[in-house]
N, C-alpha and C. Protein backbone atom coordinates (compact mmCIF):
# COMPACT_ATOMS: atom_id res chain seq x y z
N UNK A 1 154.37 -78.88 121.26
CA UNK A 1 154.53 -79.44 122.59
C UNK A 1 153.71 -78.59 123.57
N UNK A 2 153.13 -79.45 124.47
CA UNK A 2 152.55 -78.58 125.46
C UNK A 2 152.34 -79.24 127.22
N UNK A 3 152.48 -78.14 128.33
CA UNK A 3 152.78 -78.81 129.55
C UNK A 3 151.20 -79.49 129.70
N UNK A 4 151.14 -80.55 130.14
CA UNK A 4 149.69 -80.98 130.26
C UNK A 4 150.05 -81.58 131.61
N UNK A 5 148.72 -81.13 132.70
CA UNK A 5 148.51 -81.94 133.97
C UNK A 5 147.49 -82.93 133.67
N UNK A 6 148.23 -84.23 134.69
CA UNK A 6 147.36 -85.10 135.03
C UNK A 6 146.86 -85.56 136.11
N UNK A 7 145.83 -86.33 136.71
CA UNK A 7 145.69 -87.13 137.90
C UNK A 7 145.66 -88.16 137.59
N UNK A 8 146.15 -89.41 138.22
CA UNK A 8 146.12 -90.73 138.46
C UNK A 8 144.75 -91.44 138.91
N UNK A 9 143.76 -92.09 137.95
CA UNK A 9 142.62 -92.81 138.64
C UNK A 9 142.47 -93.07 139.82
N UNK A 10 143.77 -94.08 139.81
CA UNK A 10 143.91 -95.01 140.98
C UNK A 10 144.64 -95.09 141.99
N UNK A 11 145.91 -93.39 141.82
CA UNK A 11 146.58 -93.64 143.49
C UNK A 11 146.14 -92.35 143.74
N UNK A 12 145.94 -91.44 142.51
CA UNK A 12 145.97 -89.87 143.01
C UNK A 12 146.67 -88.82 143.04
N UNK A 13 147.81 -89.69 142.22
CA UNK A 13 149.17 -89.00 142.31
C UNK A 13 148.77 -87.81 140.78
N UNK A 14 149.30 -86.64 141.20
CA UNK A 14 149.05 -85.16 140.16
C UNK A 14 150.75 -84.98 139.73
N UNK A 15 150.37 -85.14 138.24
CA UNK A 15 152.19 -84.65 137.90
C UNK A 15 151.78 -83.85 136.32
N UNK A 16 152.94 -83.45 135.72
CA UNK A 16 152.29 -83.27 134.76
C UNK A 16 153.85 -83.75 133.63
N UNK A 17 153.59 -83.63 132.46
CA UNK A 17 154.18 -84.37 131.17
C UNK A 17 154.15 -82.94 130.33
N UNK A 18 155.30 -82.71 129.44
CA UNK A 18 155.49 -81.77 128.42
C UNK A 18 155.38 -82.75 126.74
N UNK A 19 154.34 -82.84 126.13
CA UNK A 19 154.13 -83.20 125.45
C UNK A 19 153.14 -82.97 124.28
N UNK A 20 153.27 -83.83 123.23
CA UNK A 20 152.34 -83.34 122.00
C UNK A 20 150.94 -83.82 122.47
N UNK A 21 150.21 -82.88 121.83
CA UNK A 21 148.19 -83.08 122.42
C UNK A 21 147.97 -84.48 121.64
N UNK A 22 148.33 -85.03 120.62
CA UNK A 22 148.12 -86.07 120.02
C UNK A 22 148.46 -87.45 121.38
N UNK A 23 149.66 -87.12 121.79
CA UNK A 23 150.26 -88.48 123.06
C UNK A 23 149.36 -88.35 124.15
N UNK A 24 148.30 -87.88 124.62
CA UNK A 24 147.51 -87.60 125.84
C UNK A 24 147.16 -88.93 126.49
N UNK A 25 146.59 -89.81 125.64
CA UNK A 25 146.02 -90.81 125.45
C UNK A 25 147.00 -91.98 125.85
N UNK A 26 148.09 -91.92 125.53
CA UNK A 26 149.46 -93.07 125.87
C UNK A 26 149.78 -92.92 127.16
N UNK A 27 149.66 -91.93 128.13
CA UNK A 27 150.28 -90.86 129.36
C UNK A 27 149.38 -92.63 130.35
N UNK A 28 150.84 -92.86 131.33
CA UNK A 28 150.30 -93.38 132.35
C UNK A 28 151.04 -93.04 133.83
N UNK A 29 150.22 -93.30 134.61
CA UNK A 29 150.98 -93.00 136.26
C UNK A 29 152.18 -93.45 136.33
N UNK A 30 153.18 -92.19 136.46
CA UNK A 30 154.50 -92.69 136.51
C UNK A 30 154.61 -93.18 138.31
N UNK A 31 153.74 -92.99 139.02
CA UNK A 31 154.10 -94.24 140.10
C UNK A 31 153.35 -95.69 140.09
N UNK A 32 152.30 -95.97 139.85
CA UNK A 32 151.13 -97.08 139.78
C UNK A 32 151.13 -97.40 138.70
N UNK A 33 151.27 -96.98 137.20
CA UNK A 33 151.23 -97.18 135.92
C UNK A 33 149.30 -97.29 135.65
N UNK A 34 148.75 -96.68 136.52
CA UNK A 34 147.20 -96.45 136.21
C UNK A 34 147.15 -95.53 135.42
N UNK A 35 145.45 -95.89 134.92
CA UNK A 35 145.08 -94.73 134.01
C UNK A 35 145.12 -93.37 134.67
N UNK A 36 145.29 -92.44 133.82
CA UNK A 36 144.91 -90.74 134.13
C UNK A 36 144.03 -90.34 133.12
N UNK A 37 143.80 -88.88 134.18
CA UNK A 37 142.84 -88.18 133.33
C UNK A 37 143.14 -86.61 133.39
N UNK A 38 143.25 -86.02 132.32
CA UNK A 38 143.44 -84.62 132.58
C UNK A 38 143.37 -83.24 133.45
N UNK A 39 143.60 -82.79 133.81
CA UNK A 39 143.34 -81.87 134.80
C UNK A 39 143.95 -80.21 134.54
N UNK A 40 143.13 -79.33 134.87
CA UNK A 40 143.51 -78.43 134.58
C UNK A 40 144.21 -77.35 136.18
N UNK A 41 145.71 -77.40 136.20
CA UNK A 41 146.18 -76.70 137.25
C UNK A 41 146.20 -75.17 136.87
N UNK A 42 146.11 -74.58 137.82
CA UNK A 42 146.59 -73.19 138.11
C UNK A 42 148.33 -72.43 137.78
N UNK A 43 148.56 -71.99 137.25
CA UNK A 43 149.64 -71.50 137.10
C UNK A 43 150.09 -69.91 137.01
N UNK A 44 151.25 -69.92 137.69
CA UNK A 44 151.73 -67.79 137.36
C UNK A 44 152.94 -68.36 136.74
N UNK A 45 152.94 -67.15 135.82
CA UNK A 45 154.04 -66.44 134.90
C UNK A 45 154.70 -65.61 135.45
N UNK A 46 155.75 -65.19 136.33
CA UNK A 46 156.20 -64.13 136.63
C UNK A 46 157.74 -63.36 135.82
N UNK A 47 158.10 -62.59 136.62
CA UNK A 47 159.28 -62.30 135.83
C UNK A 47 160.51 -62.03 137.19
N UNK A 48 161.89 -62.54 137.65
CA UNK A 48 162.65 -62.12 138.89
C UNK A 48 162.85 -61.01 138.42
N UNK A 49 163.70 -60.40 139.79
CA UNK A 49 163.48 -59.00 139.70
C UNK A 49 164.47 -58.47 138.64
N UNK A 50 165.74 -59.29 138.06
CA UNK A 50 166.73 -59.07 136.99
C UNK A 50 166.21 -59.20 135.52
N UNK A 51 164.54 -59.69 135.57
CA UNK A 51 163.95 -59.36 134.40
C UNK A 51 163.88 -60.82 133.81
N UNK A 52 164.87 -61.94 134.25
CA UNK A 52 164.29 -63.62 133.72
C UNK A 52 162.99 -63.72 133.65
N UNK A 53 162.44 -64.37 132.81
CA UNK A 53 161.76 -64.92 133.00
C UNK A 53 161.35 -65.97 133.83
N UNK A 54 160.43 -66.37 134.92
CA UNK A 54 159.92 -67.21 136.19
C UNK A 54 158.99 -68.18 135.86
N UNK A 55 158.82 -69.61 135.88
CA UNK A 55 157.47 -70.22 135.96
C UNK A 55 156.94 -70.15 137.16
N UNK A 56 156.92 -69.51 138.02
CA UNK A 56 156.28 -69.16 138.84
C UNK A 56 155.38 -70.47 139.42
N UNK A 57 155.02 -70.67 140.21
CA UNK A 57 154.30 -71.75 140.72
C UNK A 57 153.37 -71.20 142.07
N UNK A 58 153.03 -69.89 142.44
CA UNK A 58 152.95 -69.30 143.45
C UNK A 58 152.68 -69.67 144.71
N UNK A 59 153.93 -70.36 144.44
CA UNK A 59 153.59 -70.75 146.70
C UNK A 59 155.30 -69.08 147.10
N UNK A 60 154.78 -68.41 147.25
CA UNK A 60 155.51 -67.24 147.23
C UNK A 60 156.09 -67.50 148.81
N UNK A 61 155.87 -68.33 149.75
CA UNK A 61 156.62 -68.50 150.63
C UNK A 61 158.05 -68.99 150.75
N UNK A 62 157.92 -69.93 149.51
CA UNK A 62 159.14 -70.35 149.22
C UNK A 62 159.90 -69.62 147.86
N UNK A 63 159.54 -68.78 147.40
CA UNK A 63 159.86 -67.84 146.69
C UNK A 63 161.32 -66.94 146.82
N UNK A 64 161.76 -67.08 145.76
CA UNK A 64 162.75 -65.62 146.23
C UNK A 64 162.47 -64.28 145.67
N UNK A 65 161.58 -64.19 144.90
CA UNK A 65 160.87 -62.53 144.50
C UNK A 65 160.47 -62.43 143.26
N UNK A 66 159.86 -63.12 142.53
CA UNK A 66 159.58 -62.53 141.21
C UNK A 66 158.52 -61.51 140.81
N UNK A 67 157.67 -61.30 142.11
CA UNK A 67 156.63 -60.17 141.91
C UNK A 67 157.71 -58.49 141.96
């Protein structure tokens, strides 16, 4: 399994799907039901400060501390 981002052809809408690399191809706009196409987002790994593990997403404004 793997997190894969997408964009929407036709509205634009960016989401992403946790799935096998084989299903890429089936993936449609869960608002418009248009085609997508892959995209590669940015992501942090962090850790909170009690040592969890964080998916981090770094908009650190809305953050409560994992650096």
């Amino acid at each position: 399994m793997a997190l894969i981002d997408f964009k929407c052809t036709k509205c634009g809408k960016k989401f992403f799907e946790i799935i096998k690399p084989s299903e890429i191809g089936k993936i449609k706009c869960p608002d418009c039901g248009g085609d997508v196409k892959r995209v590669y987002e940015e992501r942090s790994i962090g850790k909170h400060s009690n040592g969890e593990s964080s998916g981090c997403g770094g908009n650190c404004s809305a953050c409560s501390g994992c650096h």
